[in-house]
N, C-alpha and C. Protein backbone atom coordinates (compact mmCIF):
# COMPACT_ATOMS: atom_id res chain seq x y z
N UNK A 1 -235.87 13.78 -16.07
CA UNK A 1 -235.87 14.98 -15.24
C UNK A 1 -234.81 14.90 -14.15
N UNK A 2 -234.73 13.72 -13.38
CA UNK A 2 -233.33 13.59 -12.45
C UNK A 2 -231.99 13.80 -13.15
N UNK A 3 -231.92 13.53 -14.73
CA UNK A 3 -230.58 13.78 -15.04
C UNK A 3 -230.13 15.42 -14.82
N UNK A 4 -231.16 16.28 -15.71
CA UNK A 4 -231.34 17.80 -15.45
C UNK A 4 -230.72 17.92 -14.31
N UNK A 5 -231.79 17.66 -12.65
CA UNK A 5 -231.05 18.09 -11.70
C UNK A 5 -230.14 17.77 -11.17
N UNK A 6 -229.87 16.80 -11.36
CA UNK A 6 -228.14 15.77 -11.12
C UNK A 6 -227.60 17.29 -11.93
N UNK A 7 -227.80 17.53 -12.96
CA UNK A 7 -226.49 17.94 -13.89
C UNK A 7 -226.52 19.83 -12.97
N UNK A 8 -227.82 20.31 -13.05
CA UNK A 8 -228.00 21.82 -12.28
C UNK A 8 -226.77 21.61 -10.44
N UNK A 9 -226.94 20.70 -10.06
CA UNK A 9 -226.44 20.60 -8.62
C UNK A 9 -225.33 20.55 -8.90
N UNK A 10 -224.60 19.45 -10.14
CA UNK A 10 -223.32 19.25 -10.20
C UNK A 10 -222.56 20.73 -10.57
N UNK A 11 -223.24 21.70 -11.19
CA UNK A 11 -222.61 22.87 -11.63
C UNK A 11 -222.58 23.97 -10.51
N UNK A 12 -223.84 24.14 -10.02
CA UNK A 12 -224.11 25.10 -8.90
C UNK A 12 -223.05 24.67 -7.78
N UNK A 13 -222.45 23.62 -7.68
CA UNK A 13 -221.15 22.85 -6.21
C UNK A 13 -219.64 23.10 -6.99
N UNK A 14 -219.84 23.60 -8.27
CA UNK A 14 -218.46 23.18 -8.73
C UNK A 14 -217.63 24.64 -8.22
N UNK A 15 -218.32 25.59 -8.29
CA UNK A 15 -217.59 26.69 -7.59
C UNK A 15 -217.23 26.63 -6.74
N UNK A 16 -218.07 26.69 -5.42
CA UNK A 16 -218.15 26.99 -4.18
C UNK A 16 -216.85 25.61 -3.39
N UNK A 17 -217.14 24.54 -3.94
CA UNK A 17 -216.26 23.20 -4.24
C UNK A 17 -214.93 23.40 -4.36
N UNK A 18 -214.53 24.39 -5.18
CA UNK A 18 -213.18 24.89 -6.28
C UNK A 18 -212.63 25.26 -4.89
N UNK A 19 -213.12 26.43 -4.60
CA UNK A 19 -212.69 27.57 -3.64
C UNK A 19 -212.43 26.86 -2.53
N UNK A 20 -213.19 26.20 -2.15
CA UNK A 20 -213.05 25.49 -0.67
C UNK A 20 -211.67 24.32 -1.00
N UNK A 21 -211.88 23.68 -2.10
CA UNK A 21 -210.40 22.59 -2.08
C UNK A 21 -209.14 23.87 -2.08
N UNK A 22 -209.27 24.66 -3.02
CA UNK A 22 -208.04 25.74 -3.16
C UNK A 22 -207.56 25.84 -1.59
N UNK A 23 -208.43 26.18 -0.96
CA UNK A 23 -208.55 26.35 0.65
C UNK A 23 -207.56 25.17 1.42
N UNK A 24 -207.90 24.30 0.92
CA UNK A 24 -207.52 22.97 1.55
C UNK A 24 -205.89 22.43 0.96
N UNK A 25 -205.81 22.58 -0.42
CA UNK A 25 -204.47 22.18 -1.19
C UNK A 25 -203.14 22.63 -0.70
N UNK A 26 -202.56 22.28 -0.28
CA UNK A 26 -200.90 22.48 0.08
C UNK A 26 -200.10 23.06 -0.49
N UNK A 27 -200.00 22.57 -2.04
CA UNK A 27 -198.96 23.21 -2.61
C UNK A 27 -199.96 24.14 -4.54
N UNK A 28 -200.51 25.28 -3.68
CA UNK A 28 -200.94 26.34 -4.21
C UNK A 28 -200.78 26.26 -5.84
N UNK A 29 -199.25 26.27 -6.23
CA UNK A 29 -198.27 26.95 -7.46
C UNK A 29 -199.04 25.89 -8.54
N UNK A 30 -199.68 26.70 -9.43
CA UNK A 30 -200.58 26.13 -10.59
C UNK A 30 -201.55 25.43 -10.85
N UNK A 31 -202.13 25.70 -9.26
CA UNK A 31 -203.58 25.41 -8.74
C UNK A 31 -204.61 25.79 -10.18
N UNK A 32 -204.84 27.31 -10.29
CA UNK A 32 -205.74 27.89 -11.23
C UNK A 32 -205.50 27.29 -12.50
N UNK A 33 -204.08 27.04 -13.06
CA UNK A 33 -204.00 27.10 -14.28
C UNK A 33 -204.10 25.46 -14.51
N UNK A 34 -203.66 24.55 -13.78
CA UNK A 34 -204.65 23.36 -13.74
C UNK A 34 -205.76 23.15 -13.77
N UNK A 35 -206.45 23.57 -13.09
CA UNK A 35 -208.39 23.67 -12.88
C UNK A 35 -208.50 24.24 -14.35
N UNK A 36 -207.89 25.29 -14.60
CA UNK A 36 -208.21 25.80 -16.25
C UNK A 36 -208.06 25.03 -17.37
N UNK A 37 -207.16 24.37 -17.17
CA UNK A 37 -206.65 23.51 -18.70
C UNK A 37 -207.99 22.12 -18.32
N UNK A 38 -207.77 21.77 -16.79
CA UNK A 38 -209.25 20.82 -16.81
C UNK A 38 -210.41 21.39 -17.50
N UNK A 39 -210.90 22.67 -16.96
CA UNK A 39 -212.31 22.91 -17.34
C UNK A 39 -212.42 23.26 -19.47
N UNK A 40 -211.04 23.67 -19.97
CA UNK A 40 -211.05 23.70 -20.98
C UNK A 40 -211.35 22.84 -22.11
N UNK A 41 -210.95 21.86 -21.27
CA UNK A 41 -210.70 20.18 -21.89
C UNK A 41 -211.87 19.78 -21.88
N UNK A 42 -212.58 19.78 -20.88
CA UNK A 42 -214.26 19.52 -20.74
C UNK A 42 -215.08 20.26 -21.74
N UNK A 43 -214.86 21.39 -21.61
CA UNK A 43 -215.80 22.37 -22.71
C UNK A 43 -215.22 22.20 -24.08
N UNK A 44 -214.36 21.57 -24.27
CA UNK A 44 -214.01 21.62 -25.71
C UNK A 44 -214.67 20.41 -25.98
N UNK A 45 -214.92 18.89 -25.58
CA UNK A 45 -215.38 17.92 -25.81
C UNK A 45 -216.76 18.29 -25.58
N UNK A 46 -217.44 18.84 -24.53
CA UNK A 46 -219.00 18.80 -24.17
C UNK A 46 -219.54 19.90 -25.10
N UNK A 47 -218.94 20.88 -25.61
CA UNK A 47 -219.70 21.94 -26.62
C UNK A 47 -219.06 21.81 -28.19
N UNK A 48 -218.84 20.83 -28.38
CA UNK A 48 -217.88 20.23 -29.99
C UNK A 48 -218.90 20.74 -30.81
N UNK A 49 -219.89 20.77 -30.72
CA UNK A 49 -220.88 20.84 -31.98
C UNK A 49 -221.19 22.74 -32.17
N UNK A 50 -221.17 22.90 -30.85
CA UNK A 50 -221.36 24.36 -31.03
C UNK A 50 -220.14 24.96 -31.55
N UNK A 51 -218.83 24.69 -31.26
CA UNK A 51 -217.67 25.21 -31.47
C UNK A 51 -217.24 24.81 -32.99
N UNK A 52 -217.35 23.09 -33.43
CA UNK A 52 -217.42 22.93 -34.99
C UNK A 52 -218.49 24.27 -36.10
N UNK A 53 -219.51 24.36 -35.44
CA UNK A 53 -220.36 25.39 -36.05
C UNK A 53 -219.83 26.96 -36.11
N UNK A 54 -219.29 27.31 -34.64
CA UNK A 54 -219.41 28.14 -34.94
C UNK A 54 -217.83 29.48 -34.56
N UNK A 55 -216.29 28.66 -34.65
CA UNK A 55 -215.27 28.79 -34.43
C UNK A 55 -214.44 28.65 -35.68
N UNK A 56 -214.93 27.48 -36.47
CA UNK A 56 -213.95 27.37 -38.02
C UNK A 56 -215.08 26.88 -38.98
N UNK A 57 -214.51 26.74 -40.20
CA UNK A 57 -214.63 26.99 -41.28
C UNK A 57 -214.99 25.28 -41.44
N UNK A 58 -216.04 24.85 -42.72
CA UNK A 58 -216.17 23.42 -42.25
C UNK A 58 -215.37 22.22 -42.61
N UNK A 59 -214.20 23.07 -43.26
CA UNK A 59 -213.02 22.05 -43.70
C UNK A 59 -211.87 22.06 -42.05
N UNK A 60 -211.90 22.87 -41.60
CA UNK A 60 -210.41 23.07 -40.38
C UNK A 60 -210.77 21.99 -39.52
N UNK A 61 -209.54 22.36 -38.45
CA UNK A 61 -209.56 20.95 -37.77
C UNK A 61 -210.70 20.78 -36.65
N UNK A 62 -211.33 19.44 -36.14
CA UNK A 62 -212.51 19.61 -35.30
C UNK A 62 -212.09 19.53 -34.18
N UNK A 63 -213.38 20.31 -33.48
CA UNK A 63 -213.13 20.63 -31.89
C UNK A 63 -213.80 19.15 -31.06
N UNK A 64 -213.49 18.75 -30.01
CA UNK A 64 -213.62 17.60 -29.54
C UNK A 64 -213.14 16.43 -28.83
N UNK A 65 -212.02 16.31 -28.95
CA UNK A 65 -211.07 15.68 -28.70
C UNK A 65 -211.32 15.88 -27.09
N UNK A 66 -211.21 14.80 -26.50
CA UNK A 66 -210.91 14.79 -24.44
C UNK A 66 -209.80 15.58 -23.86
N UNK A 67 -208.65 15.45 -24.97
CA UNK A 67 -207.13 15.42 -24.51
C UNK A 67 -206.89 16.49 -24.96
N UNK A 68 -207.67 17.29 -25.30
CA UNK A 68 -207.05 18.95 -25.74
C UNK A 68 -208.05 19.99 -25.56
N UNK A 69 -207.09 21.34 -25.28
CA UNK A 69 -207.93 22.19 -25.34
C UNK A 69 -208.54 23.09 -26.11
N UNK A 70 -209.16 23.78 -25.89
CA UNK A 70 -209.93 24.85 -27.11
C UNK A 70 -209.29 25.49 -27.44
N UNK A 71 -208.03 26.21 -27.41
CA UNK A 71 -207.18 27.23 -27.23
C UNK A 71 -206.02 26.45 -28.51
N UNK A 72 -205.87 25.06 -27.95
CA UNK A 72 -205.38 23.84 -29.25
C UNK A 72 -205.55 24.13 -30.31
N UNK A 73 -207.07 23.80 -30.43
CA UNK A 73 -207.98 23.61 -31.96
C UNK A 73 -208.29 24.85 -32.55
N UNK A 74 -208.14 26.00 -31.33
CA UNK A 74 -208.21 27.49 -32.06
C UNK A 74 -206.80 27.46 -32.45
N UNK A 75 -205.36 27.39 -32.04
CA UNK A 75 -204.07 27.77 -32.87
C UNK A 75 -204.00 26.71 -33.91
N UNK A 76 -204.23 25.59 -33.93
CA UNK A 76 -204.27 24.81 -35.22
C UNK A 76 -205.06 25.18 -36.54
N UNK A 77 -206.50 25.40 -36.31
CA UNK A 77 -207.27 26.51 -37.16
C UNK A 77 -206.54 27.71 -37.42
N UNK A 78 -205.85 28.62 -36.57
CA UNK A 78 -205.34 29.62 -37.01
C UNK A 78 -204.06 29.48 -37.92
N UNK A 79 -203.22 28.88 -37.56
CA UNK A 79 -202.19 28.03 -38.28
C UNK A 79 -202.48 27.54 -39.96
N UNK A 80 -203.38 26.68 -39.80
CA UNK A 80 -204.72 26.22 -41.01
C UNK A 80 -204.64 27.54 -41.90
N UNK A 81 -205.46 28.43 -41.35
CA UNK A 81 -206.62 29.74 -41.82
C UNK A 81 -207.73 29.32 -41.98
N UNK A 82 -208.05 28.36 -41.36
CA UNK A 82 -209.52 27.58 -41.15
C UNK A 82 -210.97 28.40 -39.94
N UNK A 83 -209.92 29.18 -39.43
CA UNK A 83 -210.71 29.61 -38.24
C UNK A 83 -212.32 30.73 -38.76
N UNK A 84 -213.00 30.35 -38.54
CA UNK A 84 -214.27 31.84 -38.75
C UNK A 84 -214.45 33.06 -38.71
N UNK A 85 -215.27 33.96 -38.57
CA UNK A 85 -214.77 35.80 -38.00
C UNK A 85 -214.76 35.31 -36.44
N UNK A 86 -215.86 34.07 -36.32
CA UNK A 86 -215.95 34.25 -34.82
C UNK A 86 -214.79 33.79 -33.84
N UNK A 87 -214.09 32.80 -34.96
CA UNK A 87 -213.12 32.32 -34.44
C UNK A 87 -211.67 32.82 -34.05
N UNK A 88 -211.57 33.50 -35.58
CA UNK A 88 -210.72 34.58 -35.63
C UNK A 88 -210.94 35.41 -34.18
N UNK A 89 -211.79 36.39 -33.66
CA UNK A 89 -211.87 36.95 -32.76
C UNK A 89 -211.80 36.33 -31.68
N UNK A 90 -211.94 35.44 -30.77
CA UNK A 90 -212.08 34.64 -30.06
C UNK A 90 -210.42 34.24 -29.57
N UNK A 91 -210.13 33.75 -30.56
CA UNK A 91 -208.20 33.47 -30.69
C UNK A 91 -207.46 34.90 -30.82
N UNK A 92 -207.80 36.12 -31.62
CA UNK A 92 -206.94 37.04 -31.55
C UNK A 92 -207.49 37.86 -29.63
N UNK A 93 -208.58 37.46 -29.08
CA UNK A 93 -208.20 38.12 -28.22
C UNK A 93 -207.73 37.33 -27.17
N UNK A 94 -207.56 36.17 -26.79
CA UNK A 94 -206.54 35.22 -26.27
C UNK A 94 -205.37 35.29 -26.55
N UNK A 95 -204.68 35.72 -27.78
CA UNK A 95 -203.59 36.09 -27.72
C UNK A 95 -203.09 37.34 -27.47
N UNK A 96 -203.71 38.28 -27.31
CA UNK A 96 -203.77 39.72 -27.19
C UNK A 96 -203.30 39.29 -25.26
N UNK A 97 -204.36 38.30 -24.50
CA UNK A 97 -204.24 38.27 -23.01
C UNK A 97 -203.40 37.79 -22.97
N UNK A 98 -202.27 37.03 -24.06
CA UNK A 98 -201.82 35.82 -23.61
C UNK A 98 -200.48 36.01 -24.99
N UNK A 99 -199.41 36.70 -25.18
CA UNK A 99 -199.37 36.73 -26.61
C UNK A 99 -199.06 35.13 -27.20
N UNK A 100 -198.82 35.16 -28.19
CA UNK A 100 -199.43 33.43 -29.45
C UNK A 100 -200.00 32.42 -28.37
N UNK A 101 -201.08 32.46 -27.82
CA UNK A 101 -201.77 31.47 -26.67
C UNK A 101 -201.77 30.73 -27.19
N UNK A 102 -202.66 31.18 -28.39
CA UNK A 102 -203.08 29.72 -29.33
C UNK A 102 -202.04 28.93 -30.04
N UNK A 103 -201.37 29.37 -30.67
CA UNK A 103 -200.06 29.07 -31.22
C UNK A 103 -199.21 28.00 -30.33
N UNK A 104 -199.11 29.13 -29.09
CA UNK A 104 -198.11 28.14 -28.09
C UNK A 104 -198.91 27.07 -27.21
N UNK A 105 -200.33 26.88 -27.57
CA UNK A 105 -201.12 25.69 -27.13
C UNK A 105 -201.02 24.16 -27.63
N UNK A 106 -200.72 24.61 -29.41
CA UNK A 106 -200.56 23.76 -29.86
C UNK A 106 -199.66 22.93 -29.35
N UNK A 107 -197.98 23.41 -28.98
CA UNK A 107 -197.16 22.55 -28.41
C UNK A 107 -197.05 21.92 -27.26
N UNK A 108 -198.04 22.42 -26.11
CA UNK A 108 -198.64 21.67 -24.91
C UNK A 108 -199.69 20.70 -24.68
């Protein structure tokens, strides 16, 4: 039961946390899009099983990896044609915000 609330506190501080360092950091320029590629990297390793299930196809490439992001393993799947409907959608509207996100993830 202490892990639970260890883990509820650690999430409920990570915002309020964010905002306040942003507050504090010096040199601003790619503040967000750092914190993003961090939090991506996390959710691609901590939700692998949900995203293997339910993003590609059960031959494409797996989600998981520490060192990459979701946005990765979605343009490599797409690349593939490994990706799902869900996946498919998921990546075409990332690239729609972003044009070839996924695509141009792969090379970062």
């Amino acid at each position: 039961m202490i892990n639970f609330i260890l883990f509820i506190v650690a999430y409920l501080l990570y915002l309020p946390l964010s905002l306040w360092n942003f507050c504090l950091v010096g040199d601003k320029k790619g503040y967000f899009r750092s914190s993003a590629i961090t939090i991506d990297k996390l959710a691609n390793r901590e939700f692998r099983t949900l995203w293997n299930k339910l993003l590609k196809v059960e031959s494409g490439y797996k989600f998981g990896s520490e060192n990459e992001t979701i946005s990765s393993v979605l343009g490599k799947n797409q690349r593939d044609g490994t990706l799902s409907k869900a996946g498919n959608k998921l990546a075409s509207f990332l690239d729609w915000l972003d044009k070839e996100h996924c695509k141009n993830s792969i090379e970062n």
